[in-house]
Protein backbone atom coordinates (compact mmCIF):
# COMPACT_ATOMS: atom_id res chain seq x y z
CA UNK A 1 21.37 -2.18 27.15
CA UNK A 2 18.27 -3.17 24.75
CA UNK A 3 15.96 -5.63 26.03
CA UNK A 4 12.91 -6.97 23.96
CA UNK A 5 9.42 -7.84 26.22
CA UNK A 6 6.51 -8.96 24.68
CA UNK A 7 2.38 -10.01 25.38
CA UNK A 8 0.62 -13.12 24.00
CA UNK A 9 -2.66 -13.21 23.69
CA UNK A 10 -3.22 -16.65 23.01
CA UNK A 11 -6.04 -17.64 20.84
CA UNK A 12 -7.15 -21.54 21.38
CA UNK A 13 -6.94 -22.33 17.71
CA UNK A 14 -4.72 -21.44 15.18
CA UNK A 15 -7.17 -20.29 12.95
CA UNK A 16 -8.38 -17.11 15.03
CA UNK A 17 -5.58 -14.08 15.86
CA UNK A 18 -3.14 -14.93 18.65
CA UNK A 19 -2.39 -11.38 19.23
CA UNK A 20 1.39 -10.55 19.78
CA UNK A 21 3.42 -7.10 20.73
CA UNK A 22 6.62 -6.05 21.68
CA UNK A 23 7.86 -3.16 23.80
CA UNK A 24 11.61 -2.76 23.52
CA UNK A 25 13.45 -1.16 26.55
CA UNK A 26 16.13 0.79 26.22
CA UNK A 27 18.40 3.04 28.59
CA UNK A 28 16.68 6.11 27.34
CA UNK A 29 13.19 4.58 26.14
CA UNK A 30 10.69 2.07 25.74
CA UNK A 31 8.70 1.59 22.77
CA UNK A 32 6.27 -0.52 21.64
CA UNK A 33 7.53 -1.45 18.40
CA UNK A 34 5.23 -4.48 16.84
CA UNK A 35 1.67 -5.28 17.15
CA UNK A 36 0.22 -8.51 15.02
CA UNK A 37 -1.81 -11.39 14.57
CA UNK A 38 0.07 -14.83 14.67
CA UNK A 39 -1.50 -18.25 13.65
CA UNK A 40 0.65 -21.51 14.05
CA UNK A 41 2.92 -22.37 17.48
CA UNK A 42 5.50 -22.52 14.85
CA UNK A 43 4.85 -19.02 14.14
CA UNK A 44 4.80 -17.70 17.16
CA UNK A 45 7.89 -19.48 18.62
CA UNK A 46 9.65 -18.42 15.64
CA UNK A 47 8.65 -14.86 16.16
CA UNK A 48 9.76 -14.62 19.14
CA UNK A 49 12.65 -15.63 18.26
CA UNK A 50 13.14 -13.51 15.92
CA UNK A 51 12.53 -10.36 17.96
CA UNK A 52 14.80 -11.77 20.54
CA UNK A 53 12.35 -11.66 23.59
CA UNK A 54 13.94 -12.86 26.61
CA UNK A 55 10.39 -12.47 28.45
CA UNK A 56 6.70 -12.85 27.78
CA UNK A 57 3.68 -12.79 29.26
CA UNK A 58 1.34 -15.04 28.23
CA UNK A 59 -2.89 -14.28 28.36
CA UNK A 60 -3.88 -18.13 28.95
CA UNK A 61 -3.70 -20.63 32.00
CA UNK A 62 -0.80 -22.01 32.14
CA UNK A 63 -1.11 -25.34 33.89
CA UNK A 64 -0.63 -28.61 31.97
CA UNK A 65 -3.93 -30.53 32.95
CA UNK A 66 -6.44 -28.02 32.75
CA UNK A 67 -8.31 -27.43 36.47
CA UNK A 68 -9.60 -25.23 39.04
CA UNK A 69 -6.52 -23.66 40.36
CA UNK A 70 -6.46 -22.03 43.48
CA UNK A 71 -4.71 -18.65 41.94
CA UNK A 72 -7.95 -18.88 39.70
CA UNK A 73 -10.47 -18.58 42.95
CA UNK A 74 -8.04 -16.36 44.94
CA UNK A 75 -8.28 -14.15 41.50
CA UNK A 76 -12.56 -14.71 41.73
CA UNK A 77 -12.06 -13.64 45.17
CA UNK A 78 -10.14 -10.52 44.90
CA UNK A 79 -13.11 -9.23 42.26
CA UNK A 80 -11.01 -10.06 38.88
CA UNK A 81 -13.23 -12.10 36.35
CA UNK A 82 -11.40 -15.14 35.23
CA UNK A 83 -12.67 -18.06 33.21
CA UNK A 84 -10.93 -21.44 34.96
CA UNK A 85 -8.69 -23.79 33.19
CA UNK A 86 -11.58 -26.38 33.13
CA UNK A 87 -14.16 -24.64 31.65
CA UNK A 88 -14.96 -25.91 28.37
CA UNK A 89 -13.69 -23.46 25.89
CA UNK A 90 -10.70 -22.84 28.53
CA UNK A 91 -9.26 -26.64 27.87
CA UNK A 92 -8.16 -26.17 24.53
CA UNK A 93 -6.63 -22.40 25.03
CA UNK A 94 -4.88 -24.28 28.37
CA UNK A 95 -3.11 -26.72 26.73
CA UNK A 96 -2.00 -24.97 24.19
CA UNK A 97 -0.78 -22.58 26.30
CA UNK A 98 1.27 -25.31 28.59
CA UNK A 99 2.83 -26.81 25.21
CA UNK A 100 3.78 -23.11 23.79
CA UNK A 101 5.30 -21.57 27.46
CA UNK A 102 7.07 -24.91 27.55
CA UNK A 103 8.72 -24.67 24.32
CA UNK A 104 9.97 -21.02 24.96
CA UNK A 105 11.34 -22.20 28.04
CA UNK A 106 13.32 -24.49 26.96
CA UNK A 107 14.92 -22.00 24.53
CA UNK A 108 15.65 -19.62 27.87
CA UNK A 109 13.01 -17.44 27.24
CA UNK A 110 11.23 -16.31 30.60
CA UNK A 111 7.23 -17.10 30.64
CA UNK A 112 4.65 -15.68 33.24
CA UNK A 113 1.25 -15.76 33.30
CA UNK A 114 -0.81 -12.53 32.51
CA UNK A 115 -4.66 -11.92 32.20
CA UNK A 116 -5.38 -8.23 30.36
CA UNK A 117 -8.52 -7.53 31.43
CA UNK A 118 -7.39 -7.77 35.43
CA UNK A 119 -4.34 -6.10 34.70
CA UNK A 120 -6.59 -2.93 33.59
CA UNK A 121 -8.19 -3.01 36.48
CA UNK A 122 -5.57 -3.43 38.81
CA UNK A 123 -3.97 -0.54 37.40
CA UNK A 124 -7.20 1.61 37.87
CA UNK A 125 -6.63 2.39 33.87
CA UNK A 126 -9.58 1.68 30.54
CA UNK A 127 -7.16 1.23 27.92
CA UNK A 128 -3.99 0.01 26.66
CA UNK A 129 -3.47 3.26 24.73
CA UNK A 130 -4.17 5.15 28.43
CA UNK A 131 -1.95 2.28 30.39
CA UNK A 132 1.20 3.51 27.79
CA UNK A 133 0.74 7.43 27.98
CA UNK A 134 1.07 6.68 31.83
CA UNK A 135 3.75 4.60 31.67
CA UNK A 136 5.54 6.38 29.12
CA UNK A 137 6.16 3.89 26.54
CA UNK A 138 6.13 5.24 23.15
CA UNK A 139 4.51 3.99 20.66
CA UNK A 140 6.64 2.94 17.06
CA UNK A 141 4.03 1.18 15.32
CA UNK A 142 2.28 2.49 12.31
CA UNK A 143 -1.28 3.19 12.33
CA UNK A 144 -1.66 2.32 16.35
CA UNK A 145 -4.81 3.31 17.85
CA UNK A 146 -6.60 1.75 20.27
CA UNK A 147 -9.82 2.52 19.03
CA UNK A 148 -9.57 0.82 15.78
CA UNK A 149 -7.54 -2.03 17.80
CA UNK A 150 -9.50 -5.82 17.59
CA UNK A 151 -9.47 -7.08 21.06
CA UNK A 152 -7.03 -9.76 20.44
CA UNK A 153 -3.99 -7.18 19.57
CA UNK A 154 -4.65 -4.77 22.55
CA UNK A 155 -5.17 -7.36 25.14
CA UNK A 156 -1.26 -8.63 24.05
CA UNK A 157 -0.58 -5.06 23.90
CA UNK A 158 -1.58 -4.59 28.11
CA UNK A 159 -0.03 -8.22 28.28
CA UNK A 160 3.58 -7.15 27.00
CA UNK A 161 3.01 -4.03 29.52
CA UNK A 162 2.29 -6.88 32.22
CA UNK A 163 6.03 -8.22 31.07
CA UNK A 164 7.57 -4.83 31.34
CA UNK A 165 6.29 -3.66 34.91
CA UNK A 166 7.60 -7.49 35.73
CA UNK A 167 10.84 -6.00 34.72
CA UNK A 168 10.62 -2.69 35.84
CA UNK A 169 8.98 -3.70 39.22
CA UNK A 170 5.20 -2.38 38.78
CA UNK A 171 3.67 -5.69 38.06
CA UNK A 172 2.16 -7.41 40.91
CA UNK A 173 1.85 -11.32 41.37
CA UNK A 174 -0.78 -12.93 42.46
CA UNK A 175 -0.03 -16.04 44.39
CA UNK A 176 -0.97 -19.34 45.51
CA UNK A 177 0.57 -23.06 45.56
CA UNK A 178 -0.42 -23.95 41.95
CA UNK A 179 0.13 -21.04 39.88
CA UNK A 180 0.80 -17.40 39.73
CA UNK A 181 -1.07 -14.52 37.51
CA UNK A 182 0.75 -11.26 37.29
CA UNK A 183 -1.47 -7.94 37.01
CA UNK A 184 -0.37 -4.70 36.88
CA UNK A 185 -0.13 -2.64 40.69
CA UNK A 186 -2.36 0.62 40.94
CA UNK A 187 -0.65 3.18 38.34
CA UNK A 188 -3.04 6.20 39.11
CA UNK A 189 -0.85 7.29 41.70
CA UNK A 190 2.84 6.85 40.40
């Protein structure tokens, strides 16, 4: 059975790259098979869409009034550096998050809550092109390196890895009353 997965990295506006991948699993593989930039919400609802993702994982608060959450200071706590919902440049990137993750809901599409950077570090891995070659996950896209890689595109790169250890049970949630960030568990030693 094919199932698509795929990693947001949401940009605030629509005029800078909302990075966007998609790993597709299959019985005998997974693949990364699409890494781009996306503009619009349109765009990136319709995109998903059109790749038939029944999960992502999305690189942005997801709360619909922007505040402190307790998953964001349990996250501070645990030593993962995480810019709160309420922090200035944060409100915009939050909202737009809320509106997007609610709109692919309502189509059936599952949405979690992802932060790259954390994930990386969780996993005890530097890069997305290391967190793949440990995980397996081949790589169908044309040209990919992660050296030559803007930010935007790897970080939803490690975020659609977030939504595929959700699936294949190496992601790890982090937890509290108002919200939940999934990283990725320690990988070093699987």
């Amino acid at each position: 059975m094919t199932q698509a997965v795929a990693g947001l990295d949401l940009a605030a506006s629509p005029k800078r790259c909302t990075g966007y991948a998609v790993i597709v699993l299959t019985k005998r593989h997974s693949i990364l098979t699409k890494v781009k930039c996306l503009s619009t919400d349109e765009s990136i609802v319709s995109e998903v869409l059109k790749d038939e993702v029944r999960l992502i994982a999305i690189d942005a608060p997801l709360i619909r009034i922007p505040r402190m959450r307790d998953v964001d200071r349990l996250l501070i706590k645990l030593g993962f550096r995480v810019f709160p919902p309420n922090f200035k440049w944060m409100r915009d990137l939050s909202v737009r998050g809320w509106k997007i993750a609610e709109k692919l809901r309502s189509l059936s599409i599952e949405v979690i809550e992802t932060h790259p950077r954390s994930a990386l570090l969780g996993a005890g891995v530097n890069s997305c092109s290391g967190l793949l070659e440990l995980l397996g996950i081949n790589v169908g896209v044309k040209g990919f390196t992660n050296t030559v890689m803007i930010k935007d595109l790897s970080d939803s790169v490690v975020a659609a890895v977030v939504a595929y250890c959700y699936v294949k049970g190496c992601s790890e949630a982090v937890s509290t009353g108002d919200g939940t960030v999934y990283i990725l568990k320690k990988l070093r030693n699987m």
